[in-house]
C-alpha atoms as a PDB file:
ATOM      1  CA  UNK A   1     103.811 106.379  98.769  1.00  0.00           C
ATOM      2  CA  UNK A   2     101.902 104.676 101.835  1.00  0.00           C
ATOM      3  CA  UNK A   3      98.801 106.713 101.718  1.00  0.00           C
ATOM      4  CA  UNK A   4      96.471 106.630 104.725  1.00  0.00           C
ATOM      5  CA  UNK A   5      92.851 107.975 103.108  1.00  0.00           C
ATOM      6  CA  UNK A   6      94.096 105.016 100.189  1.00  0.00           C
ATOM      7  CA  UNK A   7      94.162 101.811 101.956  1.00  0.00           C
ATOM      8  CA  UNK A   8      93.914  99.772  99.053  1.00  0.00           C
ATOM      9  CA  UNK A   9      97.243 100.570  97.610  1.00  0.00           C
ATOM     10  CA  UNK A  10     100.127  98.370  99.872  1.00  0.00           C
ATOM     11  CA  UNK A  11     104.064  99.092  98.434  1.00  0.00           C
ATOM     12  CA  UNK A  12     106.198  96.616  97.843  1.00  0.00           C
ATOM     13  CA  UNK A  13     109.774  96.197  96.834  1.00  0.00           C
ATOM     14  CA  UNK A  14     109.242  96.025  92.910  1.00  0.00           C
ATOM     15  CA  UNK A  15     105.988  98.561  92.810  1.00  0.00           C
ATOM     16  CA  UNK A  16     102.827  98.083  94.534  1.00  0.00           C
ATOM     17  CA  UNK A  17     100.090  95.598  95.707  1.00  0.00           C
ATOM     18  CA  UNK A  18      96.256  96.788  94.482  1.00  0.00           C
ATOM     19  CA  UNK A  19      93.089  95.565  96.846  1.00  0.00           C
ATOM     20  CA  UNK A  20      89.685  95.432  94.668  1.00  0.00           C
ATOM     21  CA  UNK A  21      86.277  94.841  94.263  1.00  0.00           C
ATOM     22  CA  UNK A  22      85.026  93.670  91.058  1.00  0.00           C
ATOM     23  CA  UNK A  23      81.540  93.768  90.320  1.00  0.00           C
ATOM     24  CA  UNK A  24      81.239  91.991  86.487  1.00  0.00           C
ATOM     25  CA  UNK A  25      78.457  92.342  84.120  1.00  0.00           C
ATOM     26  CA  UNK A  26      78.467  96.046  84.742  1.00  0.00           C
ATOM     27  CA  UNK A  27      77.529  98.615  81.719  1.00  0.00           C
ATOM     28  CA  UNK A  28      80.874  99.546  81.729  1.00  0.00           C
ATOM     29  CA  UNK A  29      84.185  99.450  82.957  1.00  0.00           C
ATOM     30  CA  UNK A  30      85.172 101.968  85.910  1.00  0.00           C
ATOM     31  CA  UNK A  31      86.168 102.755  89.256  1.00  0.00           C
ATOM     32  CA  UNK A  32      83.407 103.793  90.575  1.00  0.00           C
ATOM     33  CA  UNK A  33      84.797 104.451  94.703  1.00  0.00           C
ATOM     34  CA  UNK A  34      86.030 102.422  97.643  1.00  0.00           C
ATOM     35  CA  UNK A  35      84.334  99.764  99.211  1.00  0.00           C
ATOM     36  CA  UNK A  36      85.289  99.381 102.868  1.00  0.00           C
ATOM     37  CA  UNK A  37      89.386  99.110 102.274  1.00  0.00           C
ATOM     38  CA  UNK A  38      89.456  98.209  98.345  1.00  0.00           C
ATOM     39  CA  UNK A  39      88.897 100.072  95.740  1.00  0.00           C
ATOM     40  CA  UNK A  40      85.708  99.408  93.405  1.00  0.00           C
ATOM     41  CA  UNK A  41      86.311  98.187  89.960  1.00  0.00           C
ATOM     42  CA  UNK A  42      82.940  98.080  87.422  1.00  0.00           C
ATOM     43  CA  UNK A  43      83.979  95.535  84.546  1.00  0.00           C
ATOM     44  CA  UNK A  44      81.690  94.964  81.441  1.00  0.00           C
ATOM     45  CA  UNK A  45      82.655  90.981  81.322  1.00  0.00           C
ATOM     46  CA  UNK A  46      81.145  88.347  83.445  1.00  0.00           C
ATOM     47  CA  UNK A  47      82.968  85.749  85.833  1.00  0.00           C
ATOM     48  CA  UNK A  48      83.206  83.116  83.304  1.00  0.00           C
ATOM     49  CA  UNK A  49      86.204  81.721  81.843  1.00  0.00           C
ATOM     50  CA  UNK A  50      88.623  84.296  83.173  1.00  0.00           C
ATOM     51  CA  UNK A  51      87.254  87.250  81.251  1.00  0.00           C
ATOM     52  CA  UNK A  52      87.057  89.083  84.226  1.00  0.00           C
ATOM     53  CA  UNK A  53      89.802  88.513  85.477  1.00  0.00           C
ATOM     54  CA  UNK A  54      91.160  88.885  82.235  1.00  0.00           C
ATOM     55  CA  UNK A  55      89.675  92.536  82.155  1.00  0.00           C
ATOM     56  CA  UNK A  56      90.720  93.703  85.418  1.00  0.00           C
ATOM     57  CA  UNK A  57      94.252  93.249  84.847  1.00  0.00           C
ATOM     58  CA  UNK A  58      93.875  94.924  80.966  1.00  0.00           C
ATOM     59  CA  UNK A  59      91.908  98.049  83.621  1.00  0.00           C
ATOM     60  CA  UNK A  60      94.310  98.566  85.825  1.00  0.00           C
ATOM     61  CA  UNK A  61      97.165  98.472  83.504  1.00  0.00           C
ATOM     62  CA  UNK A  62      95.453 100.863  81.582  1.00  0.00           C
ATOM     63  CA  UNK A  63      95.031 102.577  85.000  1.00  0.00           C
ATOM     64  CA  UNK A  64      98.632 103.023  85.976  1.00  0.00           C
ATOM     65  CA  UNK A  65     100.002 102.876  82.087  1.00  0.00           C
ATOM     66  CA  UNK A  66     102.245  99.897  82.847  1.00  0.00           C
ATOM     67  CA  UNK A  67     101.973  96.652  80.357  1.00  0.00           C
ATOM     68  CA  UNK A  68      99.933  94.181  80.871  1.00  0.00           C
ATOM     69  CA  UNK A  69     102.492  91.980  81.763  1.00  0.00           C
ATOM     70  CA  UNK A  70     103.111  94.123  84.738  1.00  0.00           C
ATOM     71  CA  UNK A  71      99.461  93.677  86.256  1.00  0.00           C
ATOM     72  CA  UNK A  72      99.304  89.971  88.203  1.00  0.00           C
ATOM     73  CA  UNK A  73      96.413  88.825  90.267  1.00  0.00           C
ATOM     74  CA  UNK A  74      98.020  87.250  93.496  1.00  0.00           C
ATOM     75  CA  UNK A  75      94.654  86.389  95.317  1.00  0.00           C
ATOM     76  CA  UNK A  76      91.437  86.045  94.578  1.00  0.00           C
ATOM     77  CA  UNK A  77      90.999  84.552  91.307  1.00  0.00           C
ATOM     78  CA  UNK A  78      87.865  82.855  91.565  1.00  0.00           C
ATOM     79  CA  UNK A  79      86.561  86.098  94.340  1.00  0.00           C
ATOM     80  CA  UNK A  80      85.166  89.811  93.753  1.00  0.00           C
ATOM     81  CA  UNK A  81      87.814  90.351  96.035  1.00  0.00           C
ATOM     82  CA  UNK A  82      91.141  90.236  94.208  1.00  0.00           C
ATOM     83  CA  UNK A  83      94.745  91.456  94.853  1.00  0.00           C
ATOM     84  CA  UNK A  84      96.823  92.678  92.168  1.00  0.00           C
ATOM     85  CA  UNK A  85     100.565  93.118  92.401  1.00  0.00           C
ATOM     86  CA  UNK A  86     101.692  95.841  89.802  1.00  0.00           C
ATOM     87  CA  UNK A  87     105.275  95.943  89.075  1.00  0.00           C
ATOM     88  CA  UNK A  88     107.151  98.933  88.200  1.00  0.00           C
ATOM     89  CA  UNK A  89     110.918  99.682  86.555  1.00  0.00           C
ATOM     90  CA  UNK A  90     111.539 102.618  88.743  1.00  0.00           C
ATOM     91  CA  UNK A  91     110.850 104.089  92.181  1.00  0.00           C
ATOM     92  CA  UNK A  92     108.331 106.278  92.645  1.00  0.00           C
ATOM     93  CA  UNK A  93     106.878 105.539  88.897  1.00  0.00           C
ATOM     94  CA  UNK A  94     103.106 105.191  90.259  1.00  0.00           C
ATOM     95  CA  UNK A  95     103.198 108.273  92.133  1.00  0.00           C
ATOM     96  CA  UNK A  96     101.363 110.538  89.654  1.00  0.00           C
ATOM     97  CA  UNK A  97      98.796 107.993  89.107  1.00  0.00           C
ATOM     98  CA  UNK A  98      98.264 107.492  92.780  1.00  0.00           C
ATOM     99  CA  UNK A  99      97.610 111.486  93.378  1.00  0.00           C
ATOM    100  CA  UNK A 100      94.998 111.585  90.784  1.00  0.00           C
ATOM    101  CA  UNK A 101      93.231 108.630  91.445  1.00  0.00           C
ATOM    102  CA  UNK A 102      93.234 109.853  95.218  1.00  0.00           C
ATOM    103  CA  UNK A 103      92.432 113.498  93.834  1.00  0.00           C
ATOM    104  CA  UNK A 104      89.558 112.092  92.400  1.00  0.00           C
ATOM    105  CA  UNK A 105      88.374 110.083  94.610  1.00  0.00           C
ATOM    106  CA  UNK A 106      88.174 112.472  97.572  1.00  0.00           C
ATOM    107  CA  UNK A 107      86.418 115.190  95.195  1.00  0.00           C
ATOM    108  CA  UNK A 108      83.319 112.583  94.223  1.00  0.00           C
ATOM    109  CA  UNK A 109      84.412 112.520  90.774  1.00  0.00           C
ATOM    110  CA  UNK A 110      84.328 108.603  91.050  1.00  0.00           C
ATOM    111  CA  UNK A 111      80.949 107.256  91.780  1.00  0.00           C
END
């Protein structure tokens, strides 16, 4: 699952560990690329009380149809910079998800 042109994604033993960018206040929610080694998250909240973060685990959830349970921010709660651990209840359960966000991605049809 360790892809090399998707540094942002680490495994771990119970699913996998996301690297992001959050910019808040955007127009609306997205993934709009990679920026350097984390991927780029456009949330419609701002940075105040939590609703961001708040947001970006309800996103990625969404993202990788898990619960939102199953989305925990591990760093970076108070930074754009944020590390989400994503926990799965079988192997290779991401792995669809993964291809199409990195099919997308490499064809630009993420900006």
């Amino acid at each position: 699952m360790n892809r090399p042109e998707l540094p942002f994604i680490t495994p771990c033993t119970d699913g996998l560990i996301l690297s992001v960018y959050v910019q808040p206040r955007a127009s609306r929610n997205q993934i709009c690329g990679m920026q350097g080694e984390e991927l780029k998250i456009r949330l419609t909240s701002p940075p105040v009380d939590g609703a961001a973060n708040k947001l970006c685990r309800e996103f990625v959830a969404d993202l990788f149809k898990v619960a939102k349970s199953s989305v925990e921010i591990i760093a970076g709660e108070t930074s754009r910079h944020k590390r989400l651990r994503i926990t799965g209840t079988f192997p290779g359960q991401f792995s669809s998800h993964i291809s199409a966000l990195a099919e997308a991605l490499d064809i630009g049809h993420i900006h």
